[in-house]
N, C-alpha and C. Protein backbone atom coordinates (compact mmCIF):
# COMPACT_ATOMS: atom_id res chain seq x y z
N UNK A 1 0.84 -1.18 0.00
CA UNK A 1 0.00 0.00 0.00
C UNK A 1 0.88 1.24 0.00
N UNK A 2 0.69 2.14 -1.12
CA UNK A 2 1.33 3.52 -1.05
C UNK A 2 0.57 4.47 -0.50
N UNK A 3 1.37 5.11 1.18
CA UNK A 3 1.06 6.24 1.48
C UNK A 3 1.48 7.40 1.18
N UNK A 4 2.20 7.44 0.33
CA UNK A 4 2.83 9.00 0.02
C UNK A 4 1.76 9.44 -1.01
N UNK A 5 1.50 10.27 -0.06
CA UNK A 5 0.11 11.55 -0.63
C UNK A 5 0.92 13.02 -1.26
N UNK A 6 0.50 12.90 -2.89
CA UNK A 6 1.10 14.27 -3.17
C UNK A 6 0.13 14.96 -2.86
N UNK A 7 0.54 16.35 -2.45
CA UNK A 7 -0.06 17.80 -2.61
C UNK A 7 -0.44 18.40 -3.55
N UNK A 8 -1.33 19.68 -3.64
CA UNK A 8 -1.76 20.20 -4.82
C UNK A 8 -0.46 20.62 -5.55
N UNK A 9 0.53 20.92 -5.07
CA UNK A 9 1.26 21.67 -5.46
C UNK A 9 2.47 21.08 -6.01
N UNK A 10 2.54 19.64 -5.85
CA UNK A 10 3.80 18.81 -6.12
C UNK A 10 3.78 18.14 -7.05
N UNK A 11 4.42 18.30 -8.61
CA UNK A 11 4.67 17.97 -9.62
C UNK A 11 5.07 16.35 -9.63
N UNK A 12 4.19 15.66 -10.44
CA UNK A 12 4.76 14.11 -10.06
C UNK A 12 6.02 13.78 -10.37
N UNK A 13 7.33 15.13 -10.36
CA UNK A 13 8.75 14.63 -10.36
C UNK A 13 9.25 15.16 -9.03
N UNK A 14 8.65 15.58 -8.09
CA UNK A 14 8.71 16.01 -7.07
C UNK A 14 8.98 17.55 -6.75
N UNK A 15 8.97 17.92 -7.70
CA UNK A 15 9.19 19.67 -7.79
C UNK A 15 7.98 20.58 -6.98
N UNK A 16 8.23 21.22 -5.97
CA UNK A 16 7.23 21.92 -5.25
C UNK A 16 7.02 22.91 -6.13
N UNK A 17 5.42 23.83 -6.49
CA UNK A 17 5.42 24.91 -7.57
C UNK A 17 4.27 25.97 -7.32
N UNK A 18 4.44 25.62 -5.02
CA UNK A 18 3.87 26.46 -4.33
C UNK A 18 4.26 28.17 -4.35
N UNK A 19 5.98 28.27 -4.75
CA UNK A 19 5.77 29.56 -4.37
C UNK A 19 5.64 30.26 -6.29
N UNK A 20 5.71 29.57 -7.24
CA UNK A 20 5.29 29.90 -8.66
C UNK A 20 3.99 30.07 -8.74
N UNK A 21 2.94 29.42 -7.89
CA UNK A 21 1.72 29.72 -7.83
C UNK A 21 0.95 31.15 -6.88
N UNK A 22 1.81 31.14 -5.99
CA UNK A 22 1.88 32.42 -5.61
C UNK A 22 2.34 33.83 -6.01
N UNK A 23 3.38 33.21 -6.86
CA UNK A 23 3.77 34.72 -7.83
C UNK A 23 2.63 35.09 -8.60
N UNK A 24 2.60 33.70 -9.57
CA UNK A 24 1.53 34.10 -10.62
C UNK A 24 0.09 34.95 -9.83
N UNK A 25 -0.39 34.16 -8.83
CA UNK A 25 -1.65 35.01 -8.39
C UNK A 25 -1.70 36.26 -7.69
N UNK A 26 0.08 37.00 -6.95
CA UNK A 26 -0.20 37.98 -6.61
C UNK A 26 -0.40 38.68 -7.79
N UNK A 27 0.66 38.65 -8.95
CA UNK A 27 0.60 39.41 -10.20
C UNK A 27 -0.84 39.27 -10.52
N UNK A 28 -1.86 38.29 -10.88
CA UNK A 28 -3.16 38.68 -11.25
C UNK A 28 -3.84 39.71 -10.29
N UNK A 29 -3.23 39.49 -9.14
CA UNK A 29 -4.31 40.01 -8.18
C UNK A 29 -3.67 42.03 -7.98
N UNK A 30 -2.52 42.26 -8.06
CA UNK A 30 -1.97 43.54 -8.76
C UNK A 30 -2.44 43.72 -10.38
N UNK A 31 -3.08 42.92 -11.12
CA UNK A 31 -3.52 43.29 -12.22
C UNK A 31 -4.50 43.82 -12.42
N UNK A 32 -6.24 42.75 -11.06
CA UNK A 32 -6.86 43.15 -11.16
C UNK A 32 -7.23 44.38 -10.44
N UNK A 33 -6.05 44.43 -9.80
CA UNK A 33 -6.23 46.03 -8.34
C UNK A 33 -6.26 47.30 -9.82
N UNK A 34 -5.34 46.86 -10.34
CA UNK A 34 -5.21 48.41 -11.49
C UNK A 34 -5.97 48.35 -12.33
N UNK A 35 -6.88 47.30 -12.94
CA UNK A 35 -7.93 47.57 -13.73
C UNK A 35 -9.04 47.99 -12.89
N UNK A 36 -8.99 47.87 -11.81
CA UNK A 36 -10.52 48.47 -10.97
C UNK A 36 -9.87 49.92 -10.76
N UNK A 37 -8.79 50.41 -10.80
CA UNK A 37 -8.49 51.75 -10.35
C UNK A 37 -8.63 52.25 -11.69
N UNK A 38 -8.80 52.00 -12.49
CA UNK A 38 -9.59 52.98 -14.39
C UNK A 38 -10.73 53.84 -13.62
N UNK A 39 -11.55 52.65 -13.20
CA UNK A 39 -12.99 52.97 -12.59
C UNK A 39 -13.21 54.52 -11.52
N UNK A 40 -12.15 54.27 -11.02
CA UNK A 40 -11.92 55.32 -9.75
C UNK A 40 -11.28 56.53 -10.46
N UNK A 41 -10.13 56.31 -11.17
CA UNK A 41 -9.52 57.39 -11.54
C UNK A 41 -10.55 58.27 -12.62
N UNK A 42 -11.44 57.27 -12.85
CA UNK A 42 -12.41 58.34 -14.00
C UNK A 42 -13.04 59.65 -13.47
N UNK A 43 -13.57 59.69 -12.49
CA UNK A 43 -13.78 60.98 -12.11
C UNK A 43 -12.76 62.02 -11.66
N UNK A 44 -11.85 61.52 -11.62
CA UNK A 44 -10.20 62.65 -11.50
C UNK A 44 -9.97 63.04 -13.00
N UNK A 45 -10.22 61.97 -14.02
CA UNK A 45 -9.66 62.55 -14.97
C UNK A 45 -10.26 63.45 -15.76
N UNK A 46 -12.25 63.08 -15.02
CA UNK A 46 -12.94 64.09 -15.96
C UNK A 46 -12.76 65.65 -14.74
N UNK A 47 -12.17 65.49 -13.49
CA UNK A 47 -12.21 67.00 -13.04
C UNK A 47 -11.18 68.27 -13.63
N UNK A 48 -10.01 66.85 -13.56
CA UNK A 48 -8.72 67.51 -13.13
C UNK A 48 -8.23 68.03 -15.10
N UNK A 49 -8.81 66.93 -15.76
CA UNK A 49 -8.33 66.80 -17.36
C UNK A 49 -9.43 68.10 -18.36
N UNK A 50 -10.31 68.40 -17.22
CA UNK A 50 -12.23 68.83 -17.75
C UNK A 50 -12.44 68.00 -18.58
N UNK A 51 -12.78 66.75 -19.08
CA UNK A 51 -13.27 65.93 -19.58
C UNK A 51 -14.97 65.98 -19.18
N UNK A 52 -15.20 65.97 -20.81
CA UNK A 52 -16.80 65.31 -20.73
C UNK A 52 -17.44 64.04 -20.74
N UNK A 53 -18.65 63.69 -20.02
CA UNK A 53 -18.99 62.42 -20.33
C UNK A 53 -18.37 61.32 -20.85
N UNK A 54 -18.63 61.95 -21.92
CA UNK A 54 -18.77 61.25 -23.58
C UNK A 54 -16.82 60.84 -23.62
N UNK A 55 -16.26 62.11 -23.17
CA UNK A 55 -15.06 61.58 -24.12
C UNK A 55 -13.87 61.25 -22.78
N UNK A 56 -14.82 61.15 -21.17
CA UNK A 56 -14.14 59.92 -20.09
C UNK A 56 -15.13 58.74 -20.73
N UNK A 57 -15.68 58.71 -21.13
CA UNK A 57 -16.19 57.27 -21.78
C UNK A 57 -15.14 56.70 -22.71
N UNK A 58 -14.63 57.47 -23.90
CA UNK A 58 -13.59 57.09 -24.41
C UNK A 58 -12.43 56.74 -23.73
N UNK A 59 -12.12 57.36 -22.82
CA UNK A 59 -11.06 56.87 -22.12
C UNK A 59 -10.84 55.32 -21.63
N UNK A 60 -12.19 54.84 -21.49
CA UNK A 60 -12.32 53.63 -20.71
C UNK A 60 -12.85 52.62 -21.88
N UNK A 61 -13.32 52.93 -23.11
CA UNK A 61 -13.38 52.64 -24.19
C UNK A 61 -11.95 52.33 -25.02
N UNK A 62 -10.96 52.86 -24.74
CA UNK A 62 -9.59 52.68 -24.99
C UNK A 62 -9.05 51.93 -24.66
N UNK A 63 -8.93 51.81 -22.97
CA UNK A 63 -8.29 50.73 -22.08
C UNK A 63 -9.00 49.71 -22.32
N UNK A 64 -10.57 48.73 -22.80
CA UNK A 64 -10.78 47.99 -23.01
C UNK A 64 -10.56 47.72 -24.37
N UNK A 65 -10.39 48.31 -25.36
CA UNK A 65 -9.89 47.73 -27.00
C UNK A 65 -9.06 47.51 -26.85
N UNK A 66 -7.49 48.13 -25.77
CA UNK A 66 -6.55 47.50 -25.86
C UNK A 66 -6.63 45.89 -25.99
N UNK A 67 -7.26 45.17 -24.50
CA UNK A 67 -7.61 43.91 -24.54
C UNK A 67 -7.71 43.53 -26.30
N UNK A 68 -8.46 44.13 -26.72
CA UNK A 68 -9.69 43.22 -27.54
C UNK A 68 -8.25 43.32 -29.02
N UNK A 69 -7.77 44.48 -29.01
CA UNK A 69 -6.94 44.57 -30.17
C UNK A 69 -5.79 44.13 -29.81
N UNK A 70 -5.19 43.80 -28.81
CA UNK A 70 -3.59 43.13 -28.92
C UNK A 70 -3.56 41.61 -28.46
N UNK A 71 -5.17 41.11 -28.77
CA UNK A 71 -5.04 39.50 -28.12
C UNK A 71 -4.37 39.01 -29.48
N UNK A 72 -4.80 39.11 -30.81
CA UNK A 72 -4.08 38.33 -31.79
C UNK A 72 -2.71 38.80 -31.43
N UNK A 73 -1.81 39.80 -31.80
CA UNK A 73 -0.55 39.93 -31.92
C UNK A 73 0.14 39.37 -30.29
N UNK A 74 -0.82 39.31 -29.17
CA UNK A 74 -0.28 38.34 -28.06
C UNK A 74 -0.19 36.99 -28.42
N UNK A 75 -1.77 36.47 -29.03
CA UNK A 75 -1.39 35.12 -29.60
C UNK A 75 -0.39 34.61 -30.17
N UNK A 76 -0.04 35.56 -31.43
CA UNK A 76 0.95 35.21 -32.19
C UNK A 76 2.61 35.47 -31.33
N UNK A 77 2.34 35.70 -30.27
CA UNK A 77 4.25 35.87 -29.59
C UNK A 77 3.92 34.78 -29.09
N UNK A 78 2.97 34.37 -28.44
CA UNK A 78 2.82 33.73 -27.32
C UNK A 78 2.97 31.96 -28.11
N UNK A 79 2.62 31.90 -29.49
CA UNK A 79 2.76 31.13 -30.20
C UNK A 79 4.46 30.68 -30.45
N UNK A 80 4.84 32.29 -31.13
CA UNK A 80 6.48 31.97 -31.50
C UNK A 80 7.09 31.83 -30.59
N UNK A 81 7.39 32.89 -29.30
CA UNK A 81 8.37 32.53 -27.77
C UNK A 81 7.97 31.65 -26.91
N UNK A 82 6.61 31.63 -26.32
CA UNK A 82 6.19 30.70 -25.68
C UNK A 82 6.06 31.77 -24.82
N UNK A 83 5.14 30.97 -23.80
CA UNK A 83 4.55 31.97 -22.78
C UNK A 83 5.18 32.70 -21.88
N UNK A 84 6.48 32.12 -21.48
CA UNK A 84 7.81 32.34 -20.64
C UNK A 84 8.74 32.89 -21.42
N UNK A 85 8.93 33.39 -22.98
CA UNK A 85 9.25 33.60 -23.98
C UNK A 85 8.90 34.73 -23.99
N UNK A 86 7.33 34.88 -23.83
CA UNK A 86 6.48 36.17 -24.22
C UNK A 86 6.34 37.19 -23.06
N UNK A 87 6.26 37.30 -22.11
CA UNK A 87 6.58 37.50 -20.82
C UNK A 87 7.85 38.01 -20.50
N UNK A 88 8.92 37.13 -20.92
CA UNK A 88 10.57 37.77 -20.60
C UNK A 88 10.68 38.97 -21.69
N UNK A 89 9.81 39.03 -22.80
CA UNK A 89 10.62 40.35 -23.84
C UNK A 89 9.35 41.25 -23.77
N UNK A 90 8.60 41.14 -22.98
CA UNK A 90 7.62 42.16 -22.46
C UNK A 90 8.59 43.02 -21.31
N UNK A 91 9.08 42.29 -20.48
CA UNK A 91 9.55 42.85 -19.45
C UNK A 91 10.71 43.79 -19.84
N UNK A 92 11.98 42.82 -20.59
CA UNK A 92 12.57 43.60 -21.14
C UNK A 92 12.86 44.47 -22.23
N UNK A 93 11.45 45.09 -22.56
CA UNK A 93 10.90 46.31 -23.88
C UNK A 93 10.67 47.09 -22.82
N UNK A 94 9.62 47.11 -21.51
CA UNK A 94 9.50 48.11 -20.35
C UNK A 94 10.92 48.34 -19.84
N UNK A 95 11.38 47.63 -19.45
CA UNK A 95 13.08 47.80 -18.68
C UNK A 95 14.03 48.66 -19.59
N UNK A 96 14.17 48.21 -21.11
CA UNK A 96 14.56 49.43 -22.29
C UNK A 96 14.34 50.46 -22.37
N UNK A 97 12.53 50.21 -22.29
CA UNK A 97 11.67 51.77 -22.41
C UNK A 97 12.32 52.46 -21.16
N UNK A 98 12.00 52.15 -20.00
CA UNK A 98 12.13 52.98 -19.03
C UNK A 98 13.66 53.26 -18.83
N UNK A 99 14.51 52.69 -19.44
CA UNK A 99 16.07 53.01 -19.32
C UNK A 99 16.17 54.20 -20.33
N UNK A 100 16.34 53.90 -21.49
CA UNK A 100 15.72 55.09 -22.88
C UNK A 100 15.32 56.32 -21.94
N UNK A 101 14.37 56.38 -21.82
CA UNK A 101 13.60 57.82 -21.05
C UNK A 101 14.58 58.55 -19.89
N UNK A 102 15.34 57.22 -19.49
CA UNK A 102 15.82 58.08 -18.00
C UNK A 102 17.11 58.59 -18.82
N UNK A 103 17.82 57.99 -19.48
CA UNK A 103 19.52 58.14 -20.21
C UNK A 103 18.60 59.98 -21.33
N UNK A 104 17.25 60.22 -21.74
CA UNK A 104 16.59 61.09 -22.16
C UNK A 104 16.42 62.24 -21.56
N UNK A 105 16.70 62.12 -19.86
CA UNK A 105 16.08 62.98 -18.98
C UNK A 105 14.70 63.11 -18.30
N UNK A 106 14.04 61.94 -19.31
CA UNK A 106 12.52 61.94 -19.04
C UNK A 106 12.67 61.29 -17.77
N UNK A 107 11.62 61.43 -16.58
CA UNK A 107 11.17 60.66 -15.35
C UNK A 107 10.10 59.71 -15.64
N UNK A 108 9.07 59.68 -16.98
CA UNK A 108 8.60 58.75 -17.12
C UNK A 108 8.75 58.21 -18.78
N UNK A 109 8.01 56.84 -19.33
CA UNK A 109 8.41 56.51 -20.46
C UNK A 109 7.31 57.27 -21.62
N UNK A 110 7.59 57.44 -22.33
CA UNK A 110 6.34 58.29 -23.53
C UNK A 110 6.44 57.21 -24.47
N UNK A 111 5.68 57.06 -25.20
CA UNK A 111 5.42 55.93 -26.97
C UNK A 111 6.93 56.03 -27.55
N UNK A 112 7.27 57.05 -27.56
CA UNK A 112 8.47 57.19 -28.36
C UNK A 112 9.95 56.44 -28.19
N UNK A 113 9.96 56.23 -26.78
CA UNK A 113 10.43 56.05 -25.99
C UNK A 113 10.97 54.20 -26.10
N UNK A 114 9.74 53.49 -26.42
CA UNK A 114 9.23 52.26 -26.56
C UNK A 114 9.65 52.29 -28.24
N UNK A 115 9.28 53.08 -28.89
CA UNK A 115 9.57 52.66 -30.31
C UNK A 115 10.74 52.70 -30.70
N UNK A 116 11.60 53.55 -29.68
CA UNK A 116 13.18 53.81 -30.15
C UNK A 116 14.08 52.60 -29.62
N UNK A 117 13.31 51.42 -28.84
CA UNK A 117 13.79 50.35 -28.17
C UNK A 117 13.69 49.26 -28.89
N UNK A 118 11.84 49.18 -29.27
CA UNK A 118 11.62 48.19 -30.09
C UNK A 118 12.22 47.01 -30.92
N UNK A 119 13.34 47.69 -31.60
CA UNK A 119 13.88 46.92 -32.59
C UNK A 119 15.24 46.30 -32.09
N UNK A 120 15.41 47.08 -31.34
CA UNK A 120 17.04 46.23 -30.43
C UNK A 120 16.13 45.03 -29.57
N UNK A 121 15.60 45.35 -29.31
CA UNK A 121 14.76 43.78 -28.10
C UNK A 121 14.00 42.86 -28.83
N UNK A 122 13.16 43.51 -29.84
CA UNK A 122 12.49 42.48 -30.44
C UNK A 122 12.89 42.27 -31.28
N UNK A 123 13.90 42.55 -32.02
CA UNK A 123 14.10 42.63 -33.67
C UNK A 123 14.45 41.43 -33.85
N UNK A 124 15.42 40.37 -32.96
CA UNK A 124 16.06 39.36 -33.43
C UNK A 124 15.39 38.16 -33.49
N UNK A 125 14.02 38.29 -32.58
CA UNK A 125 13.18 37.61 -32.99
C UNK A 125 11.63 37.26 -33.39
N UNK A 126 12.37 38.35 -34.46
CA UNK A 126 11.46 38.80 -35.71
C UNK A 126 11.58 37.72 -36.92
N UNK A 127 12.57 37.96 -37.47
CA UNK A 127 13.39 36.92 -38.47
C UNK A 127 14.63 36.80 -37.94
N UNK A 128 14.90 35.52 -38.50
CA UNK A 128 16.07 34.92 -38.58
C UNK A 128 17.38 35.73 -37.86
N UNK A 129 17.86 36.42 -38.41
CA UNK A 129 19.05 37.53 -37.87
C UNK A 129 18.84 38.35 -37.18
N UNK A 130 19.82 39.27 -36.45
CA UNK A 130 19.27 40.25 -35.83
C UNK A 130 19.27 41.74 -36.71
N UNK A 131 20.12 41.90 -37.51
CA UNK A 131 19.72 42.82 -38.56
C UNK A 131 18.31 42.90 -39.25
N UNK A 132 18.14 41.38 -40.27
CA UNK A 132 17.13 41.73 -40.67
C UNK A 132 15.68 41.79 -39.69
N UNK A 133 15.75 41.32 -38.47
CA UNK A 133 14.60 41.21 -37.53
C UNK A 133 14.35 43.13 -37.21
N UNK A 134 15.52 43.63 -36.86
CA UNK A 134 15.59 45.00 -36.81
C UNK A 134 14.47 45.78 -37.70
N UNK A 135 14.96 45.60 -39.21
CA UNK A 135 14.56 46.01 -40.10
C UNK A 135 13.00 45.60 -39.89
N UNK A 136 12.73 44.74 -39.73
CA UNK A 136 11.48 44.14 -39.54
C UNK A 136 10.48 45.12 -38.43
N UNK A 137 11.12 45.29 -37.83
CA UNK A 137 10.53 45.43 -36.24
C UNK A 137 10.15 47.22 -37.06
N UNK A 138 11.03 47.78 -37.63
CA UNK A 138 11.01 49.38 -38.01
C UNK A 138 10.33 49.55 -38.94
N UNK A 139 9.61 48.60 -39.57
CA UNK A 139 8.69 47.99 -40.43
C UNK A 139 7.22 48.02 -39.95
N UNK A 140 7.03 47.33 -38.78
CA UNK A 140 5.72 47.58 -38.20
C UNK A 140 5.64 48.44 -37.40
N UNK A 141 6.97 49.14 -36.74
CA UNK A 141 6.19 50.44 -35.91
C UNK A 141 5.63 51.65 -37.36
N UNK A 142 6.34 51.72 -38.22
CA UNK A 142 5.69 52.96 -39.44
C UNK A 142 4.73 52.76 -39.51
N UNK A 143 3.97 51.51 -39.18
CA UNK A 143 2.53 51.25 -39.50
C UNK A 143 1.93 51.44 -37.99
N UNK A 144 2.26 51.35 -36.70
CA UNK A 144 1.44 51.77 -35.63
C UNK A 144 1.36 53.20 -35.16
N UNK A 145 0.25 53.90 -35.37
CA UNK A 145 0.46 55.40 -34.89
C UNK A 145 0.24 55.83 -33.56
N UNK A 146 1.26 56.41 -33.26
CA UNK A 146 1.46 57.01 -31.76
C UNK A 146 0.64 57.54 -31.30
N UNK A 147 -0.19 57.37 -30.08
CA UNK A 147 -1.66 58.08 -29.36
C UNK A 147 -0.99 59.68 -28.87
């Protein structure tokens, strides 16, 4: 008779993946704290910005198309790098961006900021090389226009 009882958390090679499950859910749970703060900040932005109705509606109309418009081009990284793939060159395009801005003088990151990074982080795996991935990458920002 076998008594060794695995846990929820114990990989049948014995790998514990209690405290990976805890990362992952504080990060959702800091994800969902800042999508409920849209909600709150809307009436600051229509005092402080004078925003009307209509166009703090857009505002929050924005932050949800993001969702709706970058799930394919997530699919498709999340396809080529893999999810741990897609995730590590997210982080390090923000870590660029926000380096860029500060070596700029800026204290925070602007679009520009991100596009002047773009192609050094993502370019190489774009295509094949890291030149032509470059080229690639400077390729689809001409086609995304800056808010």
């Amino acid at each position: 008779m076998n008594n060794n009882k695995q846990g929820m958390f114990v990989l049948p090679d014995g790998r514990n993946v209690l405290f990976t499950f805890c990362l992952v859910s504080s990060l959702f749970l800091l994800w969902g704290f800042c999508n409920g703060m849209i909600d709150v900040m809307d009436k600051h932005f229509q005092d402080e910005l004078h925003l009307s109705l209509s166009q703090s509606a857009w505002v929050q109309f924005a932050h949800w198309m993001g969702y709706f418009l970058m799930s394919l081009p997530a699919g498709w990284l999340a396809t080529r790098l893999g999810y741990k793939g897609g995730i590590i060159a997210g982080l390090l395009l923000v870590a660029a961006a926000r380096a860029w801005a500060l070596i700029n003088g800026r204290p925070m990151v602007m679009p520009e900021d991100v596009q002047a990074v773009f192609p050094a982080v993502a370019g190489h795996r774009l295509a094949g090389g890291a030149r032509a991935g470059a080229l690639q990458a400077q390729a689809l920002l001409r086609g995304v226009a800056v808010p």
